[in-house]
Protein backbone atom coordinates (compact mmCIF):
# COMPACT_ATOMS: atom_id res chain seq x y z
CA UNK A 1 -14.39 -44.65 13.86
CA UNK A 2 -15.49 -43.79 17.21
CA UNK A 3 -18.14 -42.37 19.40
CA UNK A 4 -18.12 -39.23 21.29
CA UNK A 5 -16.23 -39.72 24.66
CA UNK A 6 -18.83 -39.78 27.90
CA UNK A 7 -18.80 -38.39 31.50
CA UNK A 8 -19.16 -41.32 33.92
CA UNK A 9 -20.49 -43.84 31.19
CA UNK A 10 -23.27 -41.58 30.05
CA UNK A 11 -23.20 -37.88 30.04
CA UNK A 12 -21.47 -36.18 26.75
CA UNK A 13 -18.89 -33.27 26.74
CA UNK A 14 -20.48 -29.98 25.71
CA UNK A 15 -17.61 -28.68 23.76
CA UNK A 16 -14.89 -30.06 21.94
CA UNK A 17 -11.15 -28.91 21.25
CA UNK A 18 -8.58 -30.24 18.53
CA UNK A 19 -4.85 -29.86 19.69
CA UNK A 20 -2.00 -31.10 18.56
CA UNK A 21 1.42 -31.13 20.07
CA UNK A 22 3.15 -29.90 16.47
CA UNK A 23 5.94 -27.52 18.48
CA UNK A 24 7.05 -30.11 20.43
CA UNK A 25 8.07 -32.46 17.34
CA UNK A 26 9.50 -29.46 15.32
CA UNK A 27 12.09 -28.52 17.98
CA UNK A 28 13.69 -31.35 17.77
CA UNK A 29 16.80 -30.28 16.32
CA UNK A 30 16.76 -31.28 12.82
CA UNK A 31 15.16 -28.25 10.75
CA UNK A 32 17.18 -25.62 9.64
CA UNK A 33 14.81 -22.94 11.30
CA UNK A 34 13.02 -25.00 14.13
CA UNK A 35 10.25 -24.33 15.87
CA UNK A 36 11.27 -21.65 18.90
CA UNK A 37 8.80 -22.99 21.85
CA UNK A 38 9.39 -19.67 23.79
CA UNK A 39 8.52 -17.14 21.12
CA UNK A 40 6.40 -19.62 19.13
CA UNK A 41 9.04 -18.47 15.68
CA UNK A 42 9.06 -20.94 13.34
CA UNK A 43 6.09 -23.50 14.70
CA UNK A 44 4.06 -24.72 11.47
CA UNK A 45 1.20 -26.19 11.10
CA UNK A 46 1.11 -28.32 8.71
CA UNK A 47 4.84 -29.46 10.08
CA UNK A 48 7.46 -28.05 7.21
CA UNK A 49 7.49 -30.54 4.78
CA UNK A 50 5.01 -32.49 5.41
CA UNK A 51 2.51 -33.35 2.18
CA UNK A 52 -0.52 -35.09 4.64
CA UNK A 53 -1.40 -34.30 8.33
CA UNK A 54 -4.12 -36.16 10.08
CA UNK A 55 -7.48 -34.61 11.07
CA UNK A 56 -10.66 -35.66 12.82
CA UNK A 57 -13.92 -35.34 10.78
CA UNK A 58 -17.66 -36.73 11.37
CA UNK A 59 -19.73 -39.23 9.69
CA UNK A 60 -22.92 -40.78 9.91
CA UNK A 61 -22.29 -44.62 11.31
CA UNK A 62 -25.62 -46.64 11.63
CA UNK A 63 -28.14 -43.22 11.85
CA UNK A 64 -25.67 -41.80 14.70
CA UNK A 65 -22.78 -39.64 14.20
CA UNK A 66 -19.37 -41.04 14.87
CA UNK A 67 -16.31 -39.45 14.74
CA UNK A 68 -13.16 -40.96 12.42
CA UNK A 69 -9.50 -39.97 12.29
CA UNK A 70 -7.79 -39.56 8.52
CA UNK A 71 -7.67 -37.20 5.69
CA UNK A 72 -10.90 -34.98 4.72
CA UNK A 73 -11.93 -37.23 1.45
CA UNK A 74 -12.73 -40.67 3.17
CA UNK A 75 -16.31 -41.85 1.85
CA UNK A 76 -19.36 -40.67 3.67
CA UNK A 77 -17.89 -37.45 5.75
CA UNK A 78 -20.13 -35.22 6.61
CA UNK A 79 -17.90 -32.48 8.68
CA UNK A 80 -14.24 -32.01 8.09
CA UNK A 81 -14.00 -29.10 10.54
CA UNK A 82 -12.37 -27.00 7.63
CA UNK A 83 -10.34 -29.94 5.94
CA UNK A 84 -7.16 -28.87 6.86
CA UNK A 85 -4.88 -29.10 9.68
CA UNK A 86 -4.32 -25.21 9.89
CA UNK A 87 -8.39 -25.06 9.72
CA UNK A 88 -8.61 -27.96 12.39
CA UNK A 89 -5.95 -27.31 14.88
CA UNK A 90 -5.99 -23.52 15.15
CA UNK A 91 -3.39 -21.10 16.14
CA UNK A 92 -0.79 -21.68 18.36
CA UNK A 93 -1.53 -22.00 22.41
CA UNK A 94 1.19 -20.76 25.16
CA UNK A 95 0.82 -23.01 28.07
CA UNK A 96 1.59 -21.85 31.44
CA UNK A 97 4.02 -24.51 33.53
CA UNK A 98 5.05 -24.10 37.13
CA UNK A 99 8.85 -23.12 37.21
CA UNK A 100 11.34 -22.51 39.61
CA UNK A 101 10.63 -20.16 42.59
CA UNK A 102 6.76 -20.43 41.90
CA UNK A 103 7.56 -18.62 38.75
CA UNK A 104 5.65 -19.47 35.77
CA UNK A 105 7.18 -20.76 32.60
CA UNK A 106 5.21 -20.12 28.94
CA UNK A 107 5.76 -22.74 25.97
CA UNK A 108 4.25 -23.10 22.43
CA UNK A 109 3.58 -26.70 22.95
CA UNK A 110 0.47 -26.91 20.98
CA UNK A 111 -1.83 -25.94 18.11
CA UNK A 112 -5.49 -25.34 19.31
CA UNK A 113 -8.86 -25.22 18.68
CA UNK A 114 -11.84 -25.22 20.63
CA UNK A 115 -15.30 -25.61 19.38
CA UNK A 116 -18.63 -23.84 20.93
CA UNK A 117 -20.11 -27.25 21.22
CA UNK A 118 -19.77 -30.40 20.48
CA UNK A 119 -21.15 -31.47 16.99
CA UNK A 120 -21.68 -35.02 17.03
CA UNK A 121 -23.68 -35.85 20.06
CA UNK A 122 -25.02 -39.46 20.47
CA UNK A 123 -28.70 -39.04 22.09
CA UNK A 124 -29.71 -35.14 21.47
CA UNK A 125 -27.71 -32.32 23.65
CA UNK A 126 -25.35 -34.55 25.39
CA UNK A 127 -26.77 -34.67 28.87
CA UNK A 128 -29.86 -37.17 28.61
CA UNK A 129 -28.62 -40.70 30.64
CA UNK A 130 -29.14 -43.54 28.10
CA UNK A 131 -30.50 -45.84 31.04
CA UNK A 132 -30.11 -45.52 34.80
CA UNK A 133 -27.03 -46.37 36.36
CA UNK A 134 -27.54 -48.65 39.06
């Protein structure tokens, strides 16, 4: 379990994302039909195979939410973002890298989701200072 990460010791993000780097493990040369980072072919999510993939989900810890890393059953969750990791992680994201020539270079690197905000804020909105930093 964990809190939602702060700005400069105080101030909360307003959104969140989930992202996982999926593409990158499932080119790694040992599936029969691997994952094709340049056309994005092939990249799974959950990885081929694979009977559990970790997500993130919210619970309440001590009257404040805190987040906690697992499966979508553990005891007292109260947001699994979907419960799955095809719910979780979104659809596939093409990143843009700098290339040769100042060309730019697109890969399927990642699985991604972003959220309008973010859902488990400590101390109401995510921009109220606990105390004043001195």
């Amino acid at each position: 379990m964990f809190t939602s990460p702060l700005i400069n010791g105080w101030r909360q993000f307003d959104r969140v994302a989930f992202e996982t780097d999926l593409p990158r493990i499932e080119d790694n040369g040992t599936l029969a039909n691997p994952c094709n980072r340049t056309t994005g072919a092939n990249c799974t999510n959950p990885p081929t195979g694979a009977e559990f993939y970790p997500i993130f989900s919210t619970t309440n810890a001590g009257g404040a939410c805190a987040w906690q890393e697992g499966g979508a059953h553990i005891p007292g969750t109260t947001n699994t973002f979907g419960g799955t990791s095809t719910a979780e992680y979104g659809g596939l994201l093409n990143n843009v890298y700098p290339g040769a020539g100042f060309q730019p270079v697109y890969r399927y690197n990642d699985f991604r989701r972003v959220l309008p905000n973010n859902p488990c804020t400590l101390f109401g909105g995510g921009t109220r200072a606990l105390s004043t930093v001195q």
